[in-house]
N, C-alpha and C. Protein backbone atom coordinates (compact mmCIF):
# COMPACT_ATOMS: atom_id res chain seq x y z
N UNK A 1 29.01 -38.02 -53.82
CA UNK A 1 28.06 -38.62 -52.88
C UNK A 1 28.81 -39.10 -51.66
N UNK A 2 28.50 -38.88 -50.69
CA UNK A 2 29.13 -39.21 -49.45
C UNK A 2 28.51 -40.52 -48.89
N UNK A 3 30.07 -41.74 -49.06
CA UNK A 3 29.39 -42.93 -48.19
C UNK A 3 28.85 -43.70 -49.24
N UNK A 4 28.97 -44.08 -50.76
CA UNK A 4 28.17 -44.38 -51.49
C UNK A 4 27.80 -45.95 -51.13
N UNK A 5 29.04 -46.57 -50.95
CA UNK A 5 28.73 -48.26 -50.44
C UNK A 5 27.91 -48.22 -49.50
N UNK A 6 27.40 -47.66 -48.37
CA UNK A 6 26.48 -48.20 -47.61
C UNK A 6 24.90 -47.45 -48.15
N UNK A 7 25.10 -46.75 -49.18
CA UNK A 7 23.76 -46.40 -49.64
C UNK A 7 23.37 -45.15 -48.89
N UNK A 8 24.19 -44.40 -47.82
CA UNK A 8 23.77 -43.24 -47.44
C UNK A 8 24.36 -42.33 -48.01
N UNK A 9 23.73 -40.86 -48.04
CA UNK A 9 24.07 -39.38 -48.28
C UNK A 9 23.88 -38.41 -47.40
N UNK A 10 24.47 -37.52 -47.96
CA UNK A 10 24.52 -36.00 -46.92
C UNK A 10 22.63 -35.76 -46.67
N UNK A 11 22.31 -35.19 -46.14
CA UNK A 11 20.83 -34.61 -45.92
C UNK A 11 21.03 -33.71 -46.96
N UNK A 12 19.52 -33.28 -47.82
CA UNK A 12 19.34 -32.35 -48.30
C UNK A 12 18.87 -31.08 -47.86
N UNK A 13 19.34 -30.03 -48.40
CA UNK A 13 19.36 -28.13 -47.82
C UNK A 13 17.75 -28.36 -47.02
N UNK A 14 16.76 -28.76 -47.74
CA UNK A 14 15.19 -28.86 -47.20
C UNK A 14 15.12 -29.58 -45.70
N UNK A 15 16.20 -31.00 -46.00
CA UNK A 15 16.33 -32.02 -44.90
C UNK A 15 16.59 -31.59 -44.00
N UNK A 16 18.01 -30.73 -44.08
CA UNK A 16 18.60 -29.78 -43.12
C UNK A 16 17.70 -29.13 -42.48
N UNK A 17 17.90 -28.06 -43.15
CA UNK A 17 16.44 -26.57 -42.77
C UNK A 17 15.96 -27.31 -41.66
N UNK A 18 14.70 -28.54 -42.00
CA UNK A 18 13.72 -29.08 -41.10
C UNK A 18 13.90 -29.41 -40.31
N UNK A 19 15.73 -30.10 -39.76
CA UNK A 19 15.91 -30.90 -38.82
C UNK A 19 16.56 -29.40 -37.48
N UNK A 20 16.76 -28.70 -38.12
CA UNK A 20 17.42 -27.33 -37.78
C UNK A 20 16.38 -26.25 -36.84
N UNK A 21 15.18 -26.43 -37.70
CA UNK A 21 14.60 -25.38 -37.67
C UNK A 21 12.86 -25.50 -37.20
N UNK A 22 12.98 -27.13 -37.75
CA UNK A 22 11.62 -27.31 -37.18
C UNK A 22 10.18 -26.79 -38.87
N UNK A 23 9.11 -26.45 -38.37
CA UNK A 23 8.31 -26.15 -39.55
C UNK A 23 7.56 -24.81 -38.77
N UNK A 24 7.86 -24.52 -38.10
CA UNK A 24 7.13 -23.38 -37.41
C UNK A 24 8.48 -22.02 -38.31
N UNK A 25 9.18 -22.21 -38.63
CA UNK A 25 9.68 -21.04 -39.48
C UNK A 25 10.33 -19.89 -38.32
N UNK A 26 10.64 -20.97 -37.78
CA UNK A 26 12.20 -20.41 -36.48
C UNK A 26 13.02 -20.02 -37.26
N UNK A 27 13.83 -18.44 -36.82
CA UNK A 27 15.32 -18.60 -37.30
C UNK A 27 16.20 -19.15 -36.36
N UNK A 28 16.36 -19.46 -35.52
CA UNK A 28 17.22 -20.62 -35.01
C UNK A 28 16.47 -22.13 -34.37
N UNK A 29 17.30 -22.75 -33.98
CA UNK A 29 16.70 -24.23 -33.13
C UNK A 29 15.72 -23.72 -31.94
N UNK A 30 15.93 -22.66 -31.37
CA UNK A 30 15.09 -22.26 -30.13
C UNK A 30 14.61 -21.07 -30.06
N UNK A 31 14.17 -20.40 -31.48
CA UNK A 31 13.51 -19.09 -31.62
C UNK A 31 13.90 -18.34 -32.13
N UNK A 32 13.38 -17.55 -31.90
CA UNK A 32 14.19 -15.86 -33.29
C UNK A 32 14.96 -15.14 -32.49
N UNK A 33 15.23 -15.22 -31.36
CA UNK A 33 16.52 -14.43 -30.72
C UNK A 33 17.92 -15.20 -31.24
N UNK A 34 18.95 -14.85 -30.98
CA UNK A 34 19.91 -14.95 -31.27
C UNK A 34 20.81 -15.05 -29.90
N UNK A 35 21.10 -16.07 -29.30
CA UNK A 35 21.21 -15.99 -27.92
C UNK A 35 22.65 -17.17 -27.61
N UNK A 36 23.87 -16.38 -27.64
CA UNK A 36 25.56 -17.34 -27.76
C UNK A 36 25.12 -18.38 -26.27
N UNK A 37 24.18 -18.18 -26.01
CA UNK A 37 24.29 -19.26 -24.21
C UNK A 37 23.90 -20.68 -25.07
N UNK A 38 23.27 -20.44 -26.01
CA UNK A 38 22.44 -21.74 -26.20
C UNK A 38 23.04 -22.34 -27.92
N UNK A 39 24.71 -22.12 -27.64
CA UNK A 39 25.31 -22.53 -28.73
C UNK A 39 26.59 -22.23 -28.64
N UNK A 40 27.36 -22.77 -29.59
CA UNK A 40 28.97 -22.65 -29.04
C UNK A 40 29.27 -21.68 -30.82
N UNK A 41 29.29 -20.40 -30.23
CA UNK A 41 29.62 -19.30 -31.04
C UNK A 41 30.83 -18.60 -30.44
N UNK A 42 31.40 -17.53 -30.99
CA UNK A 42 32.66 -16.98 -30.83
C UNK A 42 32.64 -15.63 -29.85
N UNK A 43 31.19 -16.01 -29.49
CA UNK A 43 30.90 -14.88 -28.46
C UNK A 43 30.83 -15.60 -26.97
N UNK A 44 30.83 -16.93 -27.28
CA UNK A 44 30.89 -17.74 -25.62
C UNK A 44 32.33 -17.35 -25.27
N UNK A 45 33.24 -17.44 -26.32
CA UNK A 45 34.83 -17.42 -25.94
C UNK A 45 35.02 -18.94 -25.30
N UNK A 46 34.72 -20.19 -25.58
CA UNK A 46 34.96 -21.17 -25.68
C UNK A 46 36.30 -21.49 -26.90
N UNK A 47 36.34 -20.94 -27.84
CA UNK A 47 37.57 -21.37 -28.75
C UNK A 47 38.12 -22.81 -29.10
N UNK A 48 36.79 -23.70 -28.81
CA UNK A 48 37.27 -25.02 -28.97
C UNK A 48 35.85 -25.64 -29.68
N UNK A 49 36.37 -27.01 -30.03
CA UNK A 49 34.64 -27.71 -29.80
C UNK A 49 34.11 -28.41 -28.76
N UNK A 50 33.06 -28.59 -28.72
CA UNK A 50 32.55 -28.68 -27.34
C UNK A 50 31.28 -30.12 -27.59
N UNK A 51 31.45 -30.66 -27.03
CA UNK A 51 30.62 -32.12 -26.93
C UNK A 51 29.46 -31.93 -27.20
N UNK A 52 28.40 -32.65 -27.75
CA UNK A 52 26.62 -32.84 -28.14
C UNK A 52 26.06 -31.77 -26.66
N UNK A 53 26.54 -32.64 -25.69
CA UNK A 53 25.51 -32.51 -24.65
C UNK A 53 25.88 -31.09 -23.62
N UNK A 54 26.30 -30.52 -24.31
CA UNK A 54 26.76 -29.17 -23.40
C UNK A 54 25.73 -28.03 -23.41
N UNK A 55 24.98 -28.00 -24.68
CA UNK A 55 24.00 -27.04 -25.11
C UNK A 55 22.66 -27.24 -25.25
N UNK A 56 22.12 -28.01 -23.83
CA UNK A 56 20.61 -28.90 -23.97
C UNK A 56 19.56 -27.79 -24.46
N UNK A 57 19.98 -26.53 -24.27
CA UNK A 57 18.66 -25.30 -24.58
C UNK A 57 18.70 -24.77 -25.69
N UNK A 58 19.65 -25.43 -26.41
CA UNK A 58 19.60 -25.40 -27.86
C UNK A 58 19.03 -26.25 -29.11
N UNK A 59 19.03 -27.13 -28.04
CA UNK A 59 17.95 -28.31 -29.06
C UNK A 59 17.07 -27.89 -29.96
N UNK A 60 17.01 -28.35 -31.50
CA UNK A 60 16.26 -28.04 -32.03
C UNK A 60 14.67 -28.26 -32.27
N UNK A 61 13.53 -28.44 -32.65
CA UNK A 61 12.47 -29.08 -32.57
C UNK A 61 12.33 -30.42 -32.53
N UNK A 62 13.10 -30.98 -33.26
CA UNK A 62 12.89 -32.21 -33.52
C UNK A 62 14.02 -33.38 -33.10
N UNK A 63 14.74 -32.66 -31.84
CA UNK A 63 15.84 -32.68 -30.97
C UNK A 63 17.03 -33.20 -31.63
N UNK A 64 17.41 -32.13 -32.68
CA UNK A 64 18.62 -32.34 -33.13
C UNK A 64 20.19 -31.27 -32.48
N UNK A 65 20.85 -31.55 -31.97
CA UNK A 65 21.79 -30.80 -31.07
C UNK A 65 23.22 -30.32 -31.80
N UNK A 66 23.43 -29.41 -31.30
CA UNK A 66 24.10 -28.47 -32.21
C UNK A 66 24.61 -28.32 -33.61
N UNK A 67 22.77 -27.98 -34.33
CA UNK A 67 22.91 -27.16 -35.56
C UNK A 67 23.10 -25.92 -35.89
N UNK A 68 23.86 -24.93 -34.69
CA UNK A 68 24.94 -24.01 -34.83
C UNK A 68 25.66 -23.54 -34.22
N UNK A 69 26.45 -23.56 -34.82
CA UNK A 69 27.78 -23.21 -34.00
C UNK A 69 28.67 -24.31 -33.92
N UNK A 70 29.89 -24.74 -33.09
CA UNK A 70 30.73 -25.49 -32.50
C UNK A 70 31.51 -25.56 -34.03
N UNK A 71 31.23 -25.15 -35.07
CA UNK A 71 32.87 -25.10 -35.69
C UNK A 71 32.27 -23.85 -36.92
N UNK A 72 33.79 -23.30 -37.15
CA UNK A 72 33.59 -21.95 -37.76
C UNK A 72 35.56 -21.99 -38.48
């Protein structure tokens, strides 16, 4: 369990999914394309990690910011 003294845990796979993906049954945070502009993948050629606020068009539904990409 991660963090047990303060009473928090990891999100669960469902928790995830939702915060990721939204309930509209997106495969990514911003639609069913697959698009390296709107995420820090190995096709930007960035090779590093890259801060929250670099990838605003990636936001997910429920404005959670980079749930993919930035480490691999």
């Amino acid at each position: 369990m991660y963090a047990p003294w303060p009473g928090k845990s990891l999100p669960t796979a469902g928790q995830w999914e939702k915060a990721a993906r939204g309930t509209s049954g997106r495969t990514f945070p911003w639609g069913d394309q697959r698009t390296a502009a709107k995420c820090n993948v190995r096709e930007t050629g960035v090779e590093c990690t890259t801060s929250v606020s670099r990838y605003h068009s990636g936001v997910s539904p429920l404005w959670f910011y980079d749930m993919v990409g930035n480490v691999w």
